[in-house]
Protein backbone atom coordinates (compact mmCIF):
# COMPACT_ATOMS: atom_id res chain seq x y z
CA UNK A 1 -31.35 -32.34 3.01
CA UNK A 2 -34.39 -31.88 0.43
CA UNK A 3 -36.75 -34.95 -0.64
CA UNK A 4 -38.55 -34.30 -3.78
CA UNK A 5 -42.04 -35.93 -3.54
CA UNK A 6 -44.88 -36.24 -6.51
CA UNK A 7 -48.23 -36.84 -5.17
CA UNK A 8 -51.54 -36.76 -7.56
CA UNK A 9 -54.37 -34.60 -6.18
CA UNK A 10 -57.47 -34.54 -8.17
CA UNK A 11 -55.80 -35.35 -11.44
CA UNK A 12 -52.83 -33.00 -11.62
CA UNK A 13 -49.15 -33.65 -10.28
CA UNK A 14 -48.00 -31.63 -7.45
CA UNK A 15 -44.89 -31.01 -6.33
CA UNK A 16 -43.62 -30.80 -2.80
CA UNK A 17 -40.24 -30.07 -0.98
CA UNK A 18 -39.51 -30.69 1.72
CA UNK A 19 -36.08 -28.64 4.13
CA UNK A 20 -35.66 -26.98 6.95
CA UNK A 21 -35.13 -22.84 7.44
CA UNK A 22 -37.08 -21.64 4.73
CA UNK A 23 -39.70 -19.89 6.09
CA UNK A 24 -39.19 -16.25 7.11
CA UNK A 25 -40.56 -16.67 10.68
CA UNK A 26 -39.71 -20.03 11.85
CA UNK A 27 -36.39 -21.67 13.45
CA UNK A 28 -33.79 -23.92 11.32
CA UNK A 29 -35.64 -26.96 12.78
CA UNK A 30 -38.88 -26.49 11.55
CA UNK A 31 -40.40 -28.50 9.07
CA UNK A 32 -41.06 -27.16 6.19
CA UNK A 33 -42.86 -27.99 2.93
CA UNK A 34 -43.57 -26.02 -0.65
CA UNK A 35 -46.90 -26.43 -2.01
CA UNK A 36 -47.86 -25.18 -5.57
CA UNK A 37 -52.09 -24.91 -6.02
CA UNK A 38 -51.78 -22.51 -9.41
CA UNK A 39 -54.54 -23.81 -11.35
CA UNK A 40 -56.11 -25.52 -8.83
CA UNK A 41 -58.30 -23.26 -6.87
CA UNK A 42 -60.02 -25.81 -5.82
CA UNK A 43 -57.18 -27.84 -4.88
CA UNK A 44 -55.79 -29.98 -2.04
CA UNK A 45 -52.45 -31.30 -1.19
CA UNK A 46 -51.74 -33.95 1.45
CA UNK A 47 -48.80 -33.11 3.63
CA UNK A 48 -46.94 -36.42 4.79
CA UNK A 49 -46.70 -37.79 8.45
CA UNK A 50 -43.90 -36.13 9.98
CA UNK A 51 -43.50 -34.82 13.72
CA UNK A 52 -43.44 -31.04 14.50
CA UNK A 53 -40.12 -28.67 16.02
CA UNK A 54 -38.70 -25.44 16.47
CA UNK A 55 -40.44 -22.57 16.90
CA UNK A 56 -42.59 -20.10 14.79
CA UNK A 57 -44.70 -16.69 14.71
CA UNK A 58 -43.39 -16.96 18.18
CA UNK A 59 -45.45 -19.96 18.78
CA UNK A 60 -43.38 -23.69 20.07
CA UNK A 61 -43.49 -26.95 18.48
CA UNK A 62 -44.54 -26.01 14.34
CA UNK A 63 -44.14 -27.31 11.05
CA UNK A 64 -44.94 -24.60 8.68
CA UNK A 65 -45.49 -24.56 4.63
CA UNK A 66 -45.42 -21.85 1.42
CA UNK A 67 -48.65 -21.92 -0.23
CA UNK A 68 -49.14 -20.56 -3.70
CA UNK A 69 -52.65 -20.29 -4.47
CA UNK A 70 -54.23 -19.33 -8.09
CA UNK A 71 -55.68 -16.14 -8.53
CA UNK A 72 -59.62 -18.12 -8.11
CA UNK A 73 -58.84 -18.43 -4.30
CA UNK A 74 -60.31 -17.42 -2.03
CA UNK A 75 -60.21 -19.12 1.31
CA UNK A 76 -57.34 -21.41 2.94
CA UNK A 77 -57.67 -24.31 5.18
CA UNK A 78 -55.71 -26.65 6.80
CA UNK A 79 -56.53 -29.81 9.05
CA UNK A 80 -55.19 -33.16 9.81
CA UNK A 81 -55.30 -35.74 6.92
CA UNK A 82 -57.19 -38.77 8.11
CA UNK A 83 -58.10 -40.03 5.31
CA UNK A 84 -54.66 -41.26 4.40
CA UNK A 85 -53.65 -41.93 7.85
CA UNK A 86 -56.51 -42.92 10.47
CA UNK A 87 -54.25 -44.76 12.92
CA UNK A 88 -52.33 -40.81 13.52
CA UNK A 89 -53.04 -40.01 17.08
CA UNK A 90 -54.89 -35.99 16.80
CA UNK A 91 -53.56 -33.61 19.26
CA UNK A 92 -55.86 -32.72 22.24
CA UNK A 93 -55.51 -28.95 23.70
CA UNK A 94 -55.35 -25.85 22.12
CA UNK A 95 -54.88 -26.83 18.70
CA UNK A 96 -54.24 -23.69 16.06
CA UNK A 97 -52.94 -22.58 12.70
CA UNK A 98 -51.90 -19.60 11.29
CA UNK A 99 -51.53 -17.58 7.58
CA UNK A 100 -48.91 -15.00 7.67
CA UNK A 101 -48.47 -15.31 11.52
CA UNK A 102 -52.39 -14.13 11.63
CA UNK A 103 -55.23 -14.75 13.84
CA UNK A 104 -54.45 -18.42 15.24
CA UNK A 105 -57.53 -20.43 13.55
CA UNK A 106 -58.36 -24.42 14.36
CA UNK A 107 -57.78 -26.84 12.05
CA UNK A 108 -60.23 -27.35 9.70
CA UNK A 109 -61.72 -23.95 10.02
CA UNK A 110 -61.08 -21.62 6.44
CA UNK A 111 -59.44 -18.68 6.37
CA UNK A 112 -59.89 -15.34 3.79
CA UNK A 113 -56.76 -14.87 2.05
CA UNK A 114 -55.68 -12.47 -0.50
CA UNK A 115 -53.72 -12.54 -3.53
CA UNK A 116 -51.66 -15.79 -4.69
CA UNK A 117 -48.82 -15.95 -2.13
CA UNK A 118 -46.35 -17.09 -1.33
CA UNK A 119 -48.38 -17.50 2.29
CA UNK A 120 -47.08 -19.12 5.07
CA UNK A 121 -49.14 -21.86 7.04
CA UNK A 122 -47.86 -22.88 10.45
CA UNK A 123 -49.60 -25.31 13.18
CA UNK A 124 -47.94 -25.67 16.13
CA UNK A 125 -48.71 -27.45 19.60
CA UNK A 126 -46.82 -28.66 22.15
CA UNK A 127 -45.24 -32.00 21.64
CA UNK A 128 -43.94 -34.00 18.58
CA UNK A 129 -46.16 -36.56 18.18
CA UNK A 130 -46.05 -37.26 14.35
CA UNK A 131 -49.18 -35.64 12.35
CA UNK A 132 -50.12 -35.58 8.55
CA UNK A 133 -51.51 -32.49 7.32
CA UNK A 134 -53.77 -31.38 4.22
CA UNK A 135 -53.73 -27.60 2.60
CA UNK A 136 -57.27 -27.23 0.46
CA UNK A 137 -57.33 -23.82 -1.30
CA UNK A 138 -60.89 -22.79 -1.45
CA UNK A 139 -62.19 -21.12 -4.77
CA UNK A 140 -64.22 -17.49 -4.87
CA UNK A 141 -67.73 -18.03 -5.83
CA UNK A 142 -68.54 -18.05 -9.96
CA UNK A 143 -72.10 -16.59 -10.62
CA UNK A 144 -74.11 -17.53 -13.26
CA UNK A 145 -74.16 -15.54 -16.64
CA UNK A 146 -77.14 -13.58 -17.70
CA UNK A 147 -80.05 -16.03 -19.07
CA UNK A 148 -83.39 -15.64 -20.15
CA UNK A 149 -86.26 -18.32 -20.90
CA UNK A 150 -89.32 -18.24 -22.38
CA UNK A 151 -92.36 -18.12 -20.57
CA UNK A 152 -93.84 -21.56 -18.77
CA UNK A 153 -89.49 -22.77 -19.50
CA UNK A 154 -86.81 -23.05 -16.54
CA UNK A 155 -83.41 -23.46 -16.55
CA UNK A 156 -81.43 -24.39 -13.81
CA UNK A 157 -79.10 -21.54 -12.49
CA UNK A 158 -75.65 -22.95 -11.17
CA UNK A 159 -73.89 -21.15 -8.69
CA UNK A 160 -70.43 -22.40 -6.76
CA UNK A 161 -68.16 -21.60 -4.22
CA UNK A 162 -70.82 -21.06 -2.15
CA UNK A 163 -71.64 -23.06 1.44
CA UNK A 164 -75.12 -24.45 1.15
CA UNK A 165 -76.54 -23.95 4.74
CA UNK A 166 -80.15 -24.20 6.63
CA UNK A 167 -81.86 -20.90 5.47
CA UNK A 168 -78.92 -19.82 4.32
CA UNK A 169 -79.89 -19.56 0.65
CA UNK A 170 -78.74 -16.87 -1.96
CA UNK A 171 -81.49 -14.91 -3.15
CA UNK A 172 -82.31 -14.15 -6.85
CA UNK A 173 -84.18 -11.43 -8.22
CA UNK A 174 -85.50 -11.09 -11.55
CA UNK A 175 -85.13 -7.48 -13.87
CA UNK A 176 -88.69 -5.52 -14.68
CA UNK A 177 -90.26 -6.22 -16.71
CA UNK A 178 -89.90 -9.88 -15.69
CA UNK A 179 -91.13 -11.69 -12.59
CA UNK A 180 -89.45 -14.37 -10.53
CA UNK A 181 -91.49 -16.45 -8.69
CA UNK A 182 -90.21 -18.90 -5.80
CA UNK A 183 -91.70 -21.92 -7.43
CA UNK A 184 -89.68 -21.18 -10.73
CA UNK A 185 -86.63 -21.30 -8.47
CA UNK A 186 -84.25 -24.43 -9.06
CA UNK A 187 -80.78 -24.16 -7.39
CA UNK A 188 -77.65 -25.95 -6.72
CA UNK A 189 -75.26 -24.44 -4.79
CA UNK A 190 -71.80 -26.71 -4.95
């Protein structure tokens, strides 16, 4: 039986699917759900409330999704989608998801990826307690281009993609013959 639900994530229309048996490492009884981020590298898709079963990556108790990412990702990351629904009881214990049957990663921790898919997410834990999910592609960084300004000007050098941490800062350097000093250093790292 397939559903065919439109949801609206950060102004585009997203389509997911949902069936059972679809992905290559999961039982017949696992849910399973399509997710399409091309052209949103930055995107995330909210995964309804549903309860987990069946087995995958030889793991008990999973849903599982296909992920197609744009070519601007970098990073995936799942977690539980509380912002839609707060009343969801969370799983206690060893919570975990995977990419590709990978390294098992908690929810809400990123994950490298490469290349645009399809990839297969799975979270599994014992029990079937019903859970809803969100998939958030994270974009590669984007650098600024070249600039120059005059003497005694600034302009403000954008970079994103970047985590803006506690001494964690990128650092610039400016090309002889010109000098950078600290204090001409405005940054916002998004």
């Amino acid at each position: 039986m397939k559903k065919q639900l439109t949801l609206s994530v950060f102004g585009f229309l997203l389509s997911l699917i949902t069936a059972n048996a679809q992905a290559p490492t999961c039982e017949s009884i696992v849910p399973f759900w399509q997710v399409n981020l091309t052209g949103q590298p930055q995107g995330t898709v909210y995964i309804p409330l549903h309860s987990r079963q069946g087995d995958c990556c030889t793991d008990n108790v999973c849903t599982s999704i296909e992920v197609i990412l744009d070519t601007g990702a970098a990073m995936i990351e799942m977690g539980f989608d509380i912002v839609n629904h707060s009343n969801q009881a969370i799983p206690s214990g060893s919570l975990r998801y995977q990419v590709n049957c990978g390294p098992q990663t908690p929810p809400g921790v990123p994950i490298c990826i490469s290349g645009v898919g399809p990839h297969y997410v799975t979270f599994c834990k014992p029990g079937n307690n019903p859970n809803a999910y969100y998939i958030r592609s994270i974009a590669k960084p984007t650098f600024p281009k070249p600039d120059s300004v005059r003497v005694g000007c600034s302009t403000p050098l954008v970079l994103l993609g970047m985590k803006d941490t506690i001494g964690d800062s990128p650092t610039w350097n400016s090309i002889f013959p010109y000098t950078l000093h600290q204090t001409d250093i405005r940054e916002r790292v998004v």
